[in-house]
PDB file of N, CA and C in Angstrom:
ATOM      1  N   UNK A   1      -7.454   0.974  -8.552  1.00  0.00           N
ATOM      2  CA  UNK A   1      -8.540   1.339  -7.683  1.00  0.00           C
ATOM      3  C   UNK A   1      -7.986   1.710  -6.311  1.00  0.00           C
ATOM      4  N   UNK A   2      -8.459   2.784  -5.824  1.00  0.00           N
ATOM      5  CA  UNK A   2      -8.174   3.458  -4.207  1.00  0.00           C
ATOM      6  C   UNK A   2      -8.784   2.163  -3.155  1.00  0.00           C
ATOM      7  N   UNK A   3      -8.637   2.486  -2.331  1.00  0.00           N
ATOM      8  CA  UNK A   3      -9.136   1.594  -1.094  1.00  0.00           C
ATOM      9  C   UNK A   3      -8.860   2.791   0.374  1.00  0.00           C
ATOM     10  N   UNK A   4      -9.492   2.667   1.437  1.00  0.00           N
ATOM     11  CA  UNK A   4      -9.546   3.091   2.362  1.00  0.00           C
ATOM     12  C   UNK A   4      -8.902   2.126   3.595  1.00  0.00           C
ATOM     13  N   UNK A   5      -8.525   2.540   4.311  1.00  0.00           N
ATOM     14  CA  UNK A   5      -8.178   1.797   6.069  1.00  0.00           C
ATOM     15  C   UNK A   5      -7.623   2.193   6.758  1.00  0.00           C
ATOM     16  N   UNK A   6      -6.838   1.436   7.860  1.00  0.00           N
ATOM     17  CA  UNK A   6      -6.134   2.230   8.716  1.00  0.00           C
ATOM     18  C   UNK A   6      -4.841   0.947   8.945  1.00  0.00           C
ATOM     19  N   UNK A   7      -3.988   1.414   9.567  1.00  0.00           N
ATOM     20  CA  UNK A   7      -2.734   0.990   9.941  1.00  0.00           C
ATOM     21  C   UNK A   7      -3.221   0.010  10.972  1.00  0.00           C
ATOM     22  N   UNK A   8      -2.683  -1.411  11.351  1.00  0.00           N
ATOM     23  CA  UNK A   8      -3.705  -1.976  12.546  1.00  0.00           C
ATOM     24  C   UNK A   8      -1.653  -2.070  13.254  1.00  0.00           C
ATOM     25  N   UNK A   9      -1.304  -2.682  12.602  1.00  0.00           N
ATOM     26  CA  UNK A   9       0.170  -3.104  13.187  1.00  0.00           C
ATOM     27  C   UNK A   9       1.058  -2.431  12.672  1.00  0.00           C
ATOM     28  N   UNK A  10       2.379  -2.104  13.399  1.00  0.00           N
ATOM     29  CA  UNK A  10       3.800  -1.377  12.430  1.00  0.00           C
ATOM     30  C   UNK A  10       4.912  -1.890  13.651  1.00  0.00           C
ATOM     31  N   UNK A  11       5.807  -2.424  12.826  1.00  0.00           N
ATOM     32  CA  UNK A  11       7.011  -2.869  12.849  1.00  0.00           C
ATOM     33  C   UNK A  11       8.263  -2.020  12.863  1.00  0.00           C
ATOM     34  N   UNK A  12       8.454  -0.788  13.617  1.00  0.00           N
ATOM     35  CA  UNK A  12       9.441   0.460  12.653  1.00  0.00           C
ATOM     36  C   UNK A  12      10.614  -0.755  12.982  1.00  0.00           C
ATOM     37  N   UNK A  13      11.245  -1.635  13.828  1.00  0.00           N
ATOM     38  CA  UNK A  13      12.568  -1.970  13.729  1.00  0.00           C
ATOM     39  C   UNK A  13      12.846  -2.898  12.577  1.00  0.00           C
ATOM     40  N   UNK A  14      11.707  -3.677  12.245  1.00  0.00           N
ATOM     41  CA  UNK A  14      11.580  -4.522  10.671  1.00  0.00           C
ATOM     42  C   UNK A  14      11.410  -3.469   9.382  1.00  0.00           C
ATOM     43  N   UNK A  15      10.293  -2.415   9.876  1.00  0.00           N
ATOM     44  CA  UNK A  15      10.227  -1.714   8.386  1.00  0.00           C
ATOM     45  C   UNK A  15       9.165  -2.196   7.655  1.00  0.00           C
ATOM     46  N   UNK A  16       8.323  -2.746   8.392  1.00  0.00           N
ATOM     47  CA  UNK A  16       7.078  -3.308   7.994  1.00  0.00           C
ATOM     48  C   UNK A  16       5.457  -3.116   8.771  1.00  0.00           C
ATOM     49  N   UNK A  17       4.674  -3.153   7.826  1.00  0.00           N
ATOM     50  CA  UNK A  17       3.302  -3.426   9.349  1.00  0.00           C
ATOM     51  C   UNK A  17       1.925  -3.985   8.207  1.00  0.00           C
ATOM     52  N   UNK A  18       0.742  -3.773   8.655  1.00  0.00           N
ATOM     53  CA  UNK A  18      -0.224  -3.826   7.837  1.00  0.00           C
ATOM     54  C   UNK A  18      -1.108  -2.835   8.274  1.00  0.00           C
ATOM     55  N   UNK A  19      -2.415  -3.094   6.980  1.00  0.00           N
ATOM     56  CA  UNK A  19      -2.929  -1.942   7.273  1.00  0.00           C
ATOM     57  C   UNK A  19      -4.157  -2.950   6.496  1.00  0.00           C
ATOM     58  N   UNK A  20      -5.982  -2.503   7.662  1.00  0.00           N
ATOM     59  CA  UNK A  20      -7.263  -3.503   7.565  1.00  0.00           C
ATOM     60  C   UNK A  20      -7.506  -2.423   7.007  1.00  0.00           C
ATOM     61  N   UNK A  21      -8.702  -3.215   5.629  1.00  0.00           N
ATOM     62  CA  UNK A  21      -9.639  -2.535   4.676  1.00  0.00           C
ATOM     63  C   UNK A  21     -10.228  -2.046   5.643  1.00  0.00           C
ATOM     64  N   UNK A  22     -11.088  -0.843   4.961  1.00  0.00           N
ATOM     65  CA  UNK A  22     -12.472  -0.378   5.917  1.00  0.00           C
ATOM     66  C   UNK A  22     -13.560  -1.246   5.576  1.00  0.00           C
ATOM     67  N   UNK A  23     -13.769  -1.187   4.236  1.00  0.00           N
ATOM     68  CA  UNK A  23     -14.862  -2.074   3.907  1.00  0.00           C
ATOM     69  C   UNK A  23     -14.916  -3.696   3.988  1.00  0.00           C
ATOM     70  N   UNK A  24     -13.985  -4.585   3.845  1.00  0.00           N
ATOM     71  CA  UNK A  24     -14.336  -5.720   4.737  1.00  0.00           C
ATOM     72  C   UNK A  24     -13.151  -6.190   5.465  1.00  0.00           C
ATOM     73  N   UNK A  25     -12.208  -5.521   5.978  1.00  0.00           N
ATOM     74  CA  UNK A  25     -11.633  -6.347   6.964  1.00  0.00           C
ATOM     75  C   UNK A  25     -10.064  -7.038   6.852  1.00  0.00           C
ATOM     76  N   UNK A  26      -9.845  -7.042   5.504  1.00  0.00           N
ATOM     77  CA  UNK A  26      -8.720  -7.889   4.975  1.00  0.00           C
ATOM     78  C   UNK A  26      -7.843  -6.920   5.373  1.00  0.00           C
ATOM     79  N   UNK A  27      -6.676  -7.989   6.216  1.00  0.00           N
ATOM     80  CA  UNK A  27      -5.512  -7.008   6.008  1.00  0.00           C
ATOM     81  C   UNK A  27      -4.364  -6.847   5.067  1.00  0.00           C
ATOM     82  N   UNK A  28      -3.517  -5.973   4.731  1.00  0.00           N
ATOM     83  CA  UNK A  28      -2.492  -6.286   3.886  1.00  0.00           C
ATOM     84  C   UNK A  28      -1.176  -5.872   4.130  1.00  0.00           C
ATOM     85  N   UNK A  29      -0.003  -6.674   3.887  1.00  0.00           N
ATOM     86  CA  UNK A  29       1.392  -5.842   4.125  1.00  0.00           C
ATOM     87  C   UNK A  29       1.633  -4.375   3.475  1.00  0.00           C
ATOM     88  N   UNK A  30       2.258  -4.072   4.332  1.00  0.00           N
ATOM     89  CA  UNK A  30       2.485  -2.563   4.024  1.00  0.00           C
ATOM     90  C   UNK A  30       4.385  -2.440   4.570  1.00  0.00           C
ATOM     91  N   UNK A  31       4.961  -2.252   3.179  1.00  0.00           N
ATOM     92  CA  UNK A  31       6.929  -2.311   3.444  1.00  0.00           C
ATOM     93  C   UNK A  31       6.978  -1.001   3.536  1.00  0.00           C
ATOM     94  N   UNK A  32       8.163  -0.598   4.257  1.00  0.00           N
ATOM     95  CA  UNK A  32       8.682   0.707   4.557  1.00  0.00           C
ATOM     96  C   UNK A  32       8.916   1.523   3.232  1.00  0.00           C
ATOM     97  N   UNK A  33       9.316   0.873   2.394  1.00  0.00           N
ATOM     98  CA  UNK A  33       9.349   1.428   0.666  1.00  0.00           C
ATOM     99  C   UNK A  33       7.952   2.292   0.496  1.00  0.00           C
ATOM    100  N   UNK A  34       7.322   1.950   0.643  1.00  0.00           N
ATOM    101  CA  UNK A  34       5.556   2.458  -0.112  1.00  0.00           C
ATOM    102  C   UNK A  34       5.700   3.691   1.033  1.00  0.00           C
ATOM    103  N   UNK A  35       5.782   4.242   2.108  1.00  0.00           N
ATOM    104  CA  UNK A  35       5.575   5.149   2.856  1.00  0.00           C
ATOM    105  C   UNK A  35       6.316   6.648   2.733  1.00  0.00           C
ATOM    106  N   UNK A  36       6.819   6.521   1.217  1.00  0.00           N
ATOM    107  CA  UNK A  36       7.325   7.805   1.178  1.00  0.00           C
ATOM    108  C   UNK A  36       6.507   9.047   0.774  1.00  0.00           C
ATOM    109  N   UNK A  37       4.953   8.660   0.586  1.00  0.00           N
ATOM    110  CA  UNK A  37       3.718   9.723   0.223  1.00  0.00           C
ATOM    111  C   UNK A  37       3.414   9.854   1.332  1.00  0.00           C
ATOM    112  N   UNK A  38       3.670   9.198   2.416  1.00  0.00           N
ATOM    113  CA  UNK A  38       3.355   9.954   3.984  1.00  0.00           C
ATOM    114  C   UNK A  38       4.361  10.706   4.642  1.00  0.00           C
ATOM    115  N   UNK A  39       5.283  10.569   4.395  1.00  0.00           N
ATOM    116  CA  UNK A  39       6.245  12.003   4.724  1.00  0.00           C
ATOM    117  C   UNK A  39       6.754  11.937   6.471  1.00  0.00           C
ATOM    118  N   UNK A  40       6.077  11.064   6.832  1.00  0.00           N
ATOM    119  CA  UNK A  40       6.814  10.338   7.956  1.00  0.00           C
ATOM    120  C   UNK A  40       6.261   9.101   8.691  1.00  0.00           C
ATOM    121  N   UNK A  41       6.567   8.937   9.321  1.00  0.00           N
ATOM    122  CA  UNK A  41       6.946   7.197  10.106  1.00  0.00           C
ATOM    123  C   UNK A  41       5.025   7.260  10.184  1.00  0.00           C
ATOM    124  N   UNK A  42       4.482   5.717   9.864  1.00  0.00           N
ATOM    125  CA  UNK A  42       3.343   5.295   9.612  1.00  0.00           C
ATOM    126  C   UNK A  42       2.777   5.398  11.378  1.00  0.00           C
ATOM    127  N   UNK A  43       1.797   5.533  11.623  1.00  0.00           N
ATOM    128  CA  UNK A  43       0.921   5.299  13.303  1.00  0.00           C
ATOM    129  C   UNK A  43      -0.239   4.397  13.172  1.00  0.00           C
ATOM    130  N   UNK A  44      -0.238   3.960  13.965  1.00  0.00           N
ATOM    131  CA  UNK A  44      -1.073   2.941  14.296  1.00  0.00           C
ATOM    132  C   UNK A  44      -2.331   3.514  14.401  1.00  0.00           C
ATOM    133  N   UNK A  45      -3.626   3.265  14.036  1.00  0.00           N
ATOM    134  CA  UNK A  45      -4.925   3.584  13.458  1.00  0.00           C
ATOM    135  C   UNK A  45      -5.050   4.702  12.887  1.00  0.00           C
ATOM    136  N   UNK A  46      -3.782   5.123  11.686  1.00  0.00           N
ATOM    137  CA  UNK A  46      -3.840   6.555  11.508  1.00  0.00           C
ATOM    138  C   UNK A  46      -4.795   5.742   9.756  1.00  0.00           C
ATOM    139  N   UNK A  47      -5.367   6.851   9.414  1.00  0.00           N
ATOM    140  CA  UNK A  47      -6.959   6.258   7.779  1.00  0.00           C
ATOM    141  C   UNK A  47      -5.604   6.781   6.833  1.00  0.00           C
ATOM    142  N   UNK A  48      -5.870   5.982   5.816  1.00  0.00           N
ATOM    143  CA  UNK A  48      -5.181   5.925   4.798  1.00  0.00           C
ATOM    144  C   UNK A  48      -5.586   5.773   3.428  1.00  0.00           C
ATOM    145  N   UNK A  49      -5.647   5.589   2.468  1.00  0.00           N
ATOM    146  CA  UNK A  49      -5.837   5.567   1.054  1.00  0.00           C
ATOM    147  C   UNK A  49      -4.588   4.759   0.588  1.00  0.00           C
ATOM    148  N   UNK A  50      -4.760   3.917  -0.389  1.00  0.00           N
ATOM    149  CA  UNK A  50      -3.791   2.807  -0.723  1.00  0.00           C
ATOM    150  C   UNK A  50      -4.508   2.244  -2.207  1.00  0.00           C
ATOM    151  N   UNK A  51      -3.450   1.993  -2.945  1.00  0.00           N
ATOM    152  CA  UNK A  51      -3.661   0.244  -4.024  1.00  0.00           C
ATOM    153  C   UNK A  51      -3.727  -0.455  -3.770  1.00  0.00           C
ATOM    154  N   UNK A  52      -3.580  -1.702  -4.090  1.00  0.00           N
ATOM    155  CA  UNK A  52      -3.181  -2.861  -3.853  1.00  0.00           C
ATOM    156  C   UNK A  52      -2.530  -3.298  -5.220  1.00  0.00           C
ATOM    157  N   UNK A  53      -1.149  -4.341  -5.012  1.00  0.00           N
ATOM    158  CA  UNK A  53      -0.595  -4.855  -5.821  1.00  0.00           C
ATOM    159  C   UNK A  53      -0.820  -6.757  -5.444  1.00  0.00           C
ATOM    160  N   UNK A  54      -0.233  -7.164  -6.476  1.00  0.00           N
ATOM    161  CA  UNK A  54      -0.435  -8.837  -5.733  1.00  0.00           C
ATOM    162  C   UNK A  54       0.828  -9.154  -6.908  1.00  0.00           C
ATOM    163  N   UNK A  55       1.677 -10.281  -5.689  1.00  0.00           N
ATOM    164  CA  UNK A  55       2.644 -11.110  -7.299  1.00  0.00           C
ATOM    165  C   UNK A  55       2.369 -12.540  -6.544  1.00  0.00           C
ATOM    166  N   UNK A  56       3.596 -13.177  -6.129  1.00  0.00           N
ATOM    167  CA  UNK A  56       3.039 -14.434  -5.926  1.00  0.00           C
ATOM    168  C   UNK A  56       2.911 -15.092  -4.760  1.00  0.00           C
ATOM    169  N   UNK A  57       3.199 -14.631  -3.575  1.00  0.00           N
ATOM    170  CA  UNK A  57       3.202 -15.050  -2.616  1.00  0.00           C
ATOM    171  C   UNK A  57       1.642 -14.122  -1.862  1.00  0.00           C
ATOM    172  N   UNK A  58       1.975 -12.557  -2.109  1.00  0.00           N
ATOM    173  CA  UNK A  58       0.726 -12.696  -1.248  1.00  0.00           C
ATOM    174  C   UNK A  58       0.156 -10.979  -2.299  1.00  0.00           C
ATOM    175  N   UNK A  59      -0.990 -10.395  -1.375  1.00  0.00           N
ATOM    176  CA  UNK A  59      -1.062  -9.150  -1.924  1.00  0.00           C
ATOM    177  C   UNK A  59      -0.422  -7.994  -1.017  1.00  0.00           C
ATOM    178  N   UNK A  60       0.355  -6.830  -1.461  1.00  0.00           N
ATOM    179  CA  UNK A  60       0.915  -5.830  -0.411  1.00  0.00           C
ATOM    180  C   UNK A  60       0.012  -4.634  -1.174  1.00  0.00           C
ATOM    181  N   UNK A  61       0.169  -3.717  -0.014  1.00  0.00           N
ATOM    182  CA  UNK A  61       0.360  -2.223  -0.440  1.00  0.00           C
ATOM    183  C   UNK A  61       0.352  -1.560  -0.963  1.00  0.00           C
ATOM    184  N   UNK A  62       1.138  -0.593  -2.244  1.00  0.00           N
ATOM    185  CA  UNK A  62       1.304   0.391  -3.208  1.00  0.00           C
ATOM    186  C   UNK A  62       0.117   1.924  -3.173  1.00  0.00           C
ATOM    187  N   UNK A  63       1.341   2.739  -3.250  1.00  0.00           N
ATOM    188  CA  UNK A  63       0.895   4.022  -3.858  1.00  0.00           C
ATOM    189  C   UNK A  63      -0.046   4.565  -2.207  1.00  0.00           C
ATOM    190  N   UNK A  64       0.566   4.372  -1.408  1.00  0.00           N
ATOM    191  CA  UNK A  64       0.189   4.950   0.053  1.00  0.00           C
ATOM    192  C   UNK A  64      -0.362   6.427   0.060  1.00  0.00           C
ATOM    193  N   UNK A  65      -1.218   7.073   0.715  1.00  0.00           N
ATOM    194  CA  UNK A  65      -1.258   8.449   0.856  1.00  0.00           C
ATOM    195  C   UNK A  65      -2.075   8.678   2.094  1.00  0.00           C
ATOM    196  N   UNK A  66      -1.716   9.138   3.283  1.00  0.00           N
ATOM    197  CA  UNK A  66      -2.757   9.723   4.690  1.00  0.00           C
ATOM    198  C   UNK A  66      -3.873  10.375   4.120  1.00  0.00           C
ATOM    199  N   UNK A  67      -4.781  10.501   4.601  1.00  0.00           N
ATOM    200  CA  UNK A  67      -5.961  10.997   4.204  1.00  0.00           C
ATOM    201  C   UNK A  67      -6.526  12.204   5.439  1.00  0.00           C
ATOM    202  N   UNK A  68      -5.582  12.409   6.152  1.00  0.00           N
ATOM    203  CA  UNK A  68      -5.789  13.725   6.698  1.00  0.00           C
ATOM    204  C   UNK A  68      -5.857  15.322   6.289  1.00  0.00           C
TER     205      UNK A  68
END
């Protein structure tokens, strides 16, 4: 399933940030790995389209794409 949001935090010297649902709020990690469907360095409140994956510690990211 797609999901909508935006970037709230980014980390470029870690390689990390998150990015809040539109629809309620949750945020989720987002690793420098997943950002190669954006074609360059992630911005801060830029809308996005995303998966979500989950293993055991928490839920991240997957399958990134800008929605511009």
């Amino acid at each position: 399933m797609r999901y909508e949001g935006k970037i709230v935090k980014w980390y470029d010297d870690k390689g990390f940030g998150f990015i809040r649902a539109t629809k309620d709020s949750k945020d989720f990690f987002l690793h420098i790995s997943q950002i190669h469907r954006l074609k360059k360095r992630p911005e801060i409140n830029e809308l996005i389209s995303y998966e979500i994956a989950k293993d055991e510690k928490a839920a991240f990211v997957l399958l990134m794409s800008a929605m511009s």
